[in-house]
Each structure stands twice: as structure tokens, then as C-alpha cells.
C-alpha atoms as a PDB file:
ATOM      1  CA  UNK A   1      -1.282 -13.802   3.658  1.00  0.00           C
ATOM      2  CA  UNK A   2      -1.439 -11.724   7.038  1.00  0.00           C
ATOM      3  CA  UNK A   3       0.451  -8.732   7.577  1.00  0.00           C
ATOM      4  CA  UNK A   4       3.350 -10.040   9.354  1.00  0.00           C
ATOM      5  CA  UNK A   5       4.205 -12.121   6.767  1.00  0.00           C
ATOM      6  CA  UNK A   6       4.247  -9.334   4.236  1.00  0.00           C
ATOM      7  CA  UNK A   7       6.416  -7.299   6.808  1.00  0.00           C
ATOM      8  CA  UNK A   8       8.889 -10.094   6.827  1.00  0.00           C
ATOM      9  CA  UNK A   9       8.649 -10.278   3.261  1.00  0.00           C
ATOM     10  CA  UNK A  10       9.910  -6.818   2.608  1.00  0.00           C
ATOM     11  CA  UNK A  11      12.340  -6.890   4.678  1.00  0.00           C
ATOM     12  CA  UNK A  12      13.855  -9.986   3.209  1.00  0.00           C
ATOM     13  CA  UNK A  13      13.535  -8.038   0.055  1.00  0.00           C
ATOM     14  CA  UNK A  14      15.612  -4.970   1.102  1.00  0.00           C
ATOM     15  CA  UNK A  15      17.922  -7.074   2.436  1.00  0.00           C
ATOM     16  CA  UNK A  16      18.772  -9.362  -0.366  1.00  0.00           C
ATOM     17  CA  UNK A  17      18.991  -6.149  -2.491  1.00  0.00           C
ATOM     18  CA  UNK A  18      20.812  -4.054   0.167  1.00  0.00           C
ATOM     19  CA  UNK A  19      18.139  -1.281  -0.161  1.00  0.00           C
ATOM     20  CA  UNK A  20      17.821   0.984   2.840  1.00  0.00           C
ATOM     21  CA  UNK A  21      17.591  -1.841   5.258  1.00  0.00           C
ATOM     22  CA  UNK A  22      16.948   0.679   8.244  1.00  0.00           C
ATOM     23  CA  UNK A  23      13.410   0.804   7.412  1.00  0.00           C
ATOM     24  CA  UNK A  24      10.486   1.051   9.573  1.00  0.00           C
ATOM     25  CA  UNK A  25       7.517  -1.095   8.714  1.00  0.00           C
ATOM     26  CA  UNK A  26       4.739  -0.370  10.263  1.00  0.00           C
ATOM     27  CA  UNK A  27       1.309  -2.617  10.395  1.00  0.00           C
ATOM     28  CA  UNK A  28      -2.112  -0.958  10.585  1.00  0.00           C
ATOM     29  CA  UNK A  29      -4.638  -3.521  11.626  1.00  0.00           C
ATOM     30  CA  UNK A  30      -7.382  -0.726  12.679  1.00  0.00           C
ATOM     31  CA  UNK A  31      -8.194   0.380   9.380  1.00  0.00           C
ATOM     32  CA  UNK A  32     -10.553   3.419  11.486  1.00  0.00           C
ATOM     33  CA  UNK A  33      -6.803   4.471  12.671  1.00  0.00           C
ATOM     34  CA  UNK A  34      -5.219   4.634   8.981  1.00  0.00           C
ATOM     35  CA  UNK A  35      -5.966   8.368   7.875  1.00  0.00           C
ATOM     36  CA  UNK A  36      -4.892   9.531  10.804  1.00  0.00           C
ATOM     37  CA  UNK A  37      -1.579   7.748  10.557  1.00  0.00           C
ATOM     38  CA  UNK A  38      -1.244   9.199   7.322  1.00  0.00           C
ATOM     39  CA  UNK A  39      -1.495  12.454   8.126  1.00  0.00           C
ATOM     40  CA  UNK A  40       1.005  11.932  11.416  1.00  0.00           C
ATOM     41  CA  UNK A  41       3.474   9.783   8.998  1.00  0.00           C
ATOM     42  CA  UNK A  42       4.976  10.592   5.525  1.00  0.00           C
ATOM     43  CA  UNK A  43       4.859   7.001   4.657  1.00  0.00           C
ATOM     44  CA  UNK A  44       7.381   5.994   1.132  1.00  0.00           C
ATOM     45  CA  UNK A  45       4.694   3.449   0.832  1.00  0.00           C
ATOM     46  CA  UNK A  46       1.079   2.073   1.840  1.00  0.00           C
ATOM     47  CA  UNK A  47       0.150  -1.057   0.498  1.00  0.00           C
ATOM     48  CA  UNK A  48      -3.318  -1.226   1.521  1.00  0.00           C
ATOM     49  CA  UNK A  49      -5.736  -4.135   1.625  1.00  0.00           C
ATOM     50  CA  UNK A  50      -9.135  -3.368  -0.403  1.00  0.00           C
ATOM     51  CA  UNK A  51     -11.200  -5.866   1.772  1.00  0.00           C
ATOM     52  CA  UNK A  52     -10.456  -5.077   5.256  1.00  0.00           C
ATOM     53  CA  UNK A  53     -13.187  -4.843   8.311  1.00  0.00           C
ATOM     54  CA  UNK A  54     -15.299  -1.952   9.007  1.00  0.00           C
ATOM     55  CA  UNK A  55     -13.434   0.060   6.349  1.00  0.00           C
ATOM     56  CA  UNK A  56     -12.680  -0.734   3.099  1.00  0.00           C
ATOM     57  CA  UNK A  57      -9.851   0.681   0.579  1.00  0.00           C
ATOM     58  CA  UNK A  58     -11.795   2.220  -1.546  1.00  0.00           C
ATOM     59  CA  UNK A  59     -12.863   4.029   1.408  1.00  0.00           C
ATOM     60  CA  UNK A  60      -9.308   5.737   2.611  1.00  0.00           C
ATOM     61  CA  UNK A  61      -8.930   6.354  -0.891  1.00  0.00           C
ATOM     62  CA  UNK A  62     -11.838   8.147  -1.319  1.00  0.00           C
ATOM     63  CA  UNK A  63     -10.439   9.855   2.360  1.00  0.00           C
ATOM     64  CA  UNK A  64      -6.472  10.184   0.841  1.00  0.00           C
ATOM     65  CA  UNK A  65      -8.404  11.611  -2.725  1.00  0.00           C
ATOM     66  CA  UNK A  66     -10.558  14.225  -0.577  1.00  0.00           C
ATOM     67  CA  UNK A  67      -7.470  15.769   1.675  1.00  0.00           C
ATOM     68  CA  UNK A  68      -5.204  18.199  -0.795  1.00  0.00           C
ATOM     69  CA  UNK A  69      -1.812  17.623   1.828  1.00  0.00           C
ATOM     70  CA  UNK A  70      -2.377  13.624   1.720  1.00  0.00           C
ATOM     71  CA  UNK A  71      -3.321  13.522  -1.730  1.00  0.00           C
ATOM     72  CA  UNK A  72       0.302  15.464  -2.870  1.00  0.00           C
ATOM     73  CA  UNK A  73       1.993  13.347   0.045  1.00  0.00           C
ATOM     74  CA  UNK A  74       0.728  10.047  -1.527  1.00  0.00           C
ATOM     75  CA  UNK A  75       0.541  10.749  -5.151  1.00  0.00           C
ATOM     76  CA  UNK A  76       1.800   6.899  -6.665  1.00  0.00           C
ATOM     77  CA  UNK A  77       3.284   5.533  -3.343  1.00  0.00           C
ATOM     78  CA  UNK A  78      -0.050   3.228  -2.540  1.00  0.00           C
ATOM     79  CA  UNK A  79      -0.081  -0.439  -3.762  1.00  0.00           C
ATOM     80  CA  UNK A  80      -2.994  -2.072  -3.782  1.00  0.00           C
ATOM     81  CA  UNK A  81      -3.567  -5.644  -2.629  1.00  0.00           C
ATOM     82  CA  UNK A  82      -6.406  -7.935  -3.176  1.00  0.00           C
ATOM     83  CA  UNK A  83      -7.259 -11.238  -4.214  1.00  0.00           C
ATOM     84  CA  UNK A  84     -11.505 -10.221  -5.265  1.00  0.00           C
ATOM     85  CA  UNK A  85     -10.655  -7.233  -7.755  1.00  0.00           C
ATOM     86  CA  UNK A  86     -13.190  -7.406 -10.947  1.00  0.00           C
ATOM     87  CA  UNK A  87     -12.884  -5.296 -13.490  1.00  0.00           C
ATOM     88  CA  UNK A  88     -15.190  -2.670 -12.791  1.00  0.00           C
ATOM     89  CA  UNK A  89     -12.635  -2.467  -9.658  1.00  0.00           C
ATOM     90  CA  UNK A  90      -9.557  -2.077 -11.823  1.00  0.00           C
ATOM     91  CA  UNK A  91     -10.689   0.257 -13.638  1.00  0.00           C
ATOM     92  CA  UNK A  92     -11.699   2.601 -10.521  1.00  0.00           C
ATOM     93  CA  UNK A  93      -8.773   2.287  -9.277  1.00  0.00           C
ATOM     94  CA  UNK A  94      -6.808   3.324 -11.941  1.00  0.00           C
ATOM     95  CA  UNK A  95      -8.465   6.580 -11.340  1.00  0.00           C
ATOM     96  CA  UNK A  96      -6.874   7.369  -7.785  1.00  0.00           C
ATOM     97  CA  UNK A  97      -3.555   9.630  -7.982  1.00  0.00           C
ATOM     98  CA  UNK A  98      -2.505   7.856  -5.413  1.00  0.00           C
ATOM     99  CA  UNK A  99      -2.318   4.089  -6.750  1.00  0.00           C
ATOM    100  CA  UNK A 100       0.839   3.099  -7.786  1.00  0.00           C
ATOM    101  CA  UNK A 101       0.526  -0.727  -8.615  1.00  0.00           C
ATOM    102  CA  UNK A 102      -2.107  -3.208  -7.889  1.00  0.00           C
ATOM    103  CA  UNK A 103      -1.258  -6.553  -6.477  1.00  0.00           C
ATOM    104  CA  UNK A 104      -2.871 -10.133  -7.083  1.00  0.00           C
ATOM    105  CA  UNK A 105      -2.596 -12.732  -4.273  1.00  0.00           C
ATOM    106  CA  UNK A 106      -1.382 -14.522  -3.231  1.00  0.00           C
ATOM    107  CA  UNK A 107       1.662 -12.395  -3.188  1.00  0.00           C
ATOM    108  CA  UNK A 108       5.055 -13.545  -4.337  1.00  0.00           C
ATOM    109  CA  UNK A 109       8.815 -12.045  -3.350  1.00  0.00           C
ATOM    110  CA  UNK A 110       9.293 -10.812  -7.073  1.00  0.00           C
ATOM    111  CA  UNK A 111       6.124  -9.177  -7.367  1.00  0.00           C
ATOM    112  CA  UNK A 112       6.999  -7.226  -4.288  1.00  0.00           C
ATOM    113  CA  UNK A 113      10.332  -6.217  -5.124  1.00  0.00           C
ATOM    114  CA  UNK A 114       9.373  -4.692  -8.667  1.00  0.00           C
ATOM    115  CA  UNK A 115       6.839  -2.612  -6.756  1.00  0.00           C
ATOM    116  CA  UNK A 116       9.572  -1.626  -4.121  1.00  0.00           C
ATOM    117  CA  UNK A 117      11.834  -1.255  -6.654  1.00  0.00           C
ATOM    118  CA  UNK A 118       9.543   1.519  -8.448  1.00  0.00           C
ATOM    119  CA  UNK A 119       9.204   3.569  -5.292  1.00  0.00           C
ATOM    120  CA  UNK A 120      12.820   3.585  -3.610  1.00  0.00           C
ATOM    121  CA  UNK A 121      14.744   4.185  -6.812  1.00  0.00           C
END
């Protein structure tokens, strides 16, 4: 599922539950550009990919877990999505501050709104 669709997704989400529908979804195809988003941006949340190109999830974890300001600013507002997560991965994960929920695709509308409905309560 590409990111549009996910956008679209949410949005239909909000909507349906008449949550904040005025928000601003952003997509970050550049994974390179993500930290520095994060430190212009005080995102609600991130759902980040663990497999993208060039830079992997892990990897802006590791860069989120290693800054003190983006590490308080995203304590459990990142859900994680991936479709290749072993259990070795899991497990690491649920070692981050910073991961809220982890995700199984192919994603599905309720799955979504439980995790928005942790984060914007």
C-alpha cells in the first residue's frame, strides 16, 4: 500500500469519526529528509515504514533515540509499519520510547483507527 493511499485512509478515518478533520498529513518519500522534518515539525504522529530506500526505520529510530528534544517530542506517537517484521525485529522494537504500535500489512481501516484512536484521545 503506497503512501497516498494511507493518507486517504486516515482521512476517511477522521472523518467518519469526526476527529479533528483539519489535519495536515504530510508524506515523506525521502527518508534522508525525515529527521530533519522532525525536528522542524511536532508531528501527533509518524507512522514510519521499516523497509524504505537508502534508509531504513530502524535507522531514524536509532536517529529519534539519539536526539534528547526528538526523543521527549516523540515518546509513543510512532507506528510502525511493515509487512517483513521477524521476531528478533519485534522484540527490538519494543525497546524504542518512541514506538507506539506496530502495524502488519496489508493495512486495514480498523487497524488504523485503533492506533489513531490511542494518540488523539
Amino acid at each position: 500500500m503506497n503512501g497516498e493511499l494511507i493518507k486517504i485512509m486516515i482521512k476517511n478515518i477522521l472523518k467518519r469519526n469526526q476527529t479533528n478533520q483539519d489535519l495536515d498529513i504530510q508524506l515523506m518519500s525521502d527518508p534522508k529528509k525525515v529527521i530533519s522534518l522532525l525536528k522542524q515539525y511536532n508531528y501527533k504522529i509518524l507512522f514510519l515504514d521499516l523497509k524504505m530506500p537508502e534508509v531504513s526505520g530502524f535507522q531514524i529510530l536509532d536517529m529519534i533515540d539519539k536526539n534528547p528534544i526528538l526523543k521527549e517530542r516523540y515518546n509513543k506517537k510512532i507506528v510502525i509499519i511493515t509487512a517483513l517484521a521477524n521476531d528478533s525485529e519485534v522484540f527490538k522494537l519494543q525497546n524504542y520510547n518512541s514506538v507506539l504500535e506496530i502495524v502488519f500489512k496489508p493495512l486495514d481501516m480498523e487497524g488504523i483507527a485503533v492506533v489513531l484512536g490511542k494518540i488523539m484521545t
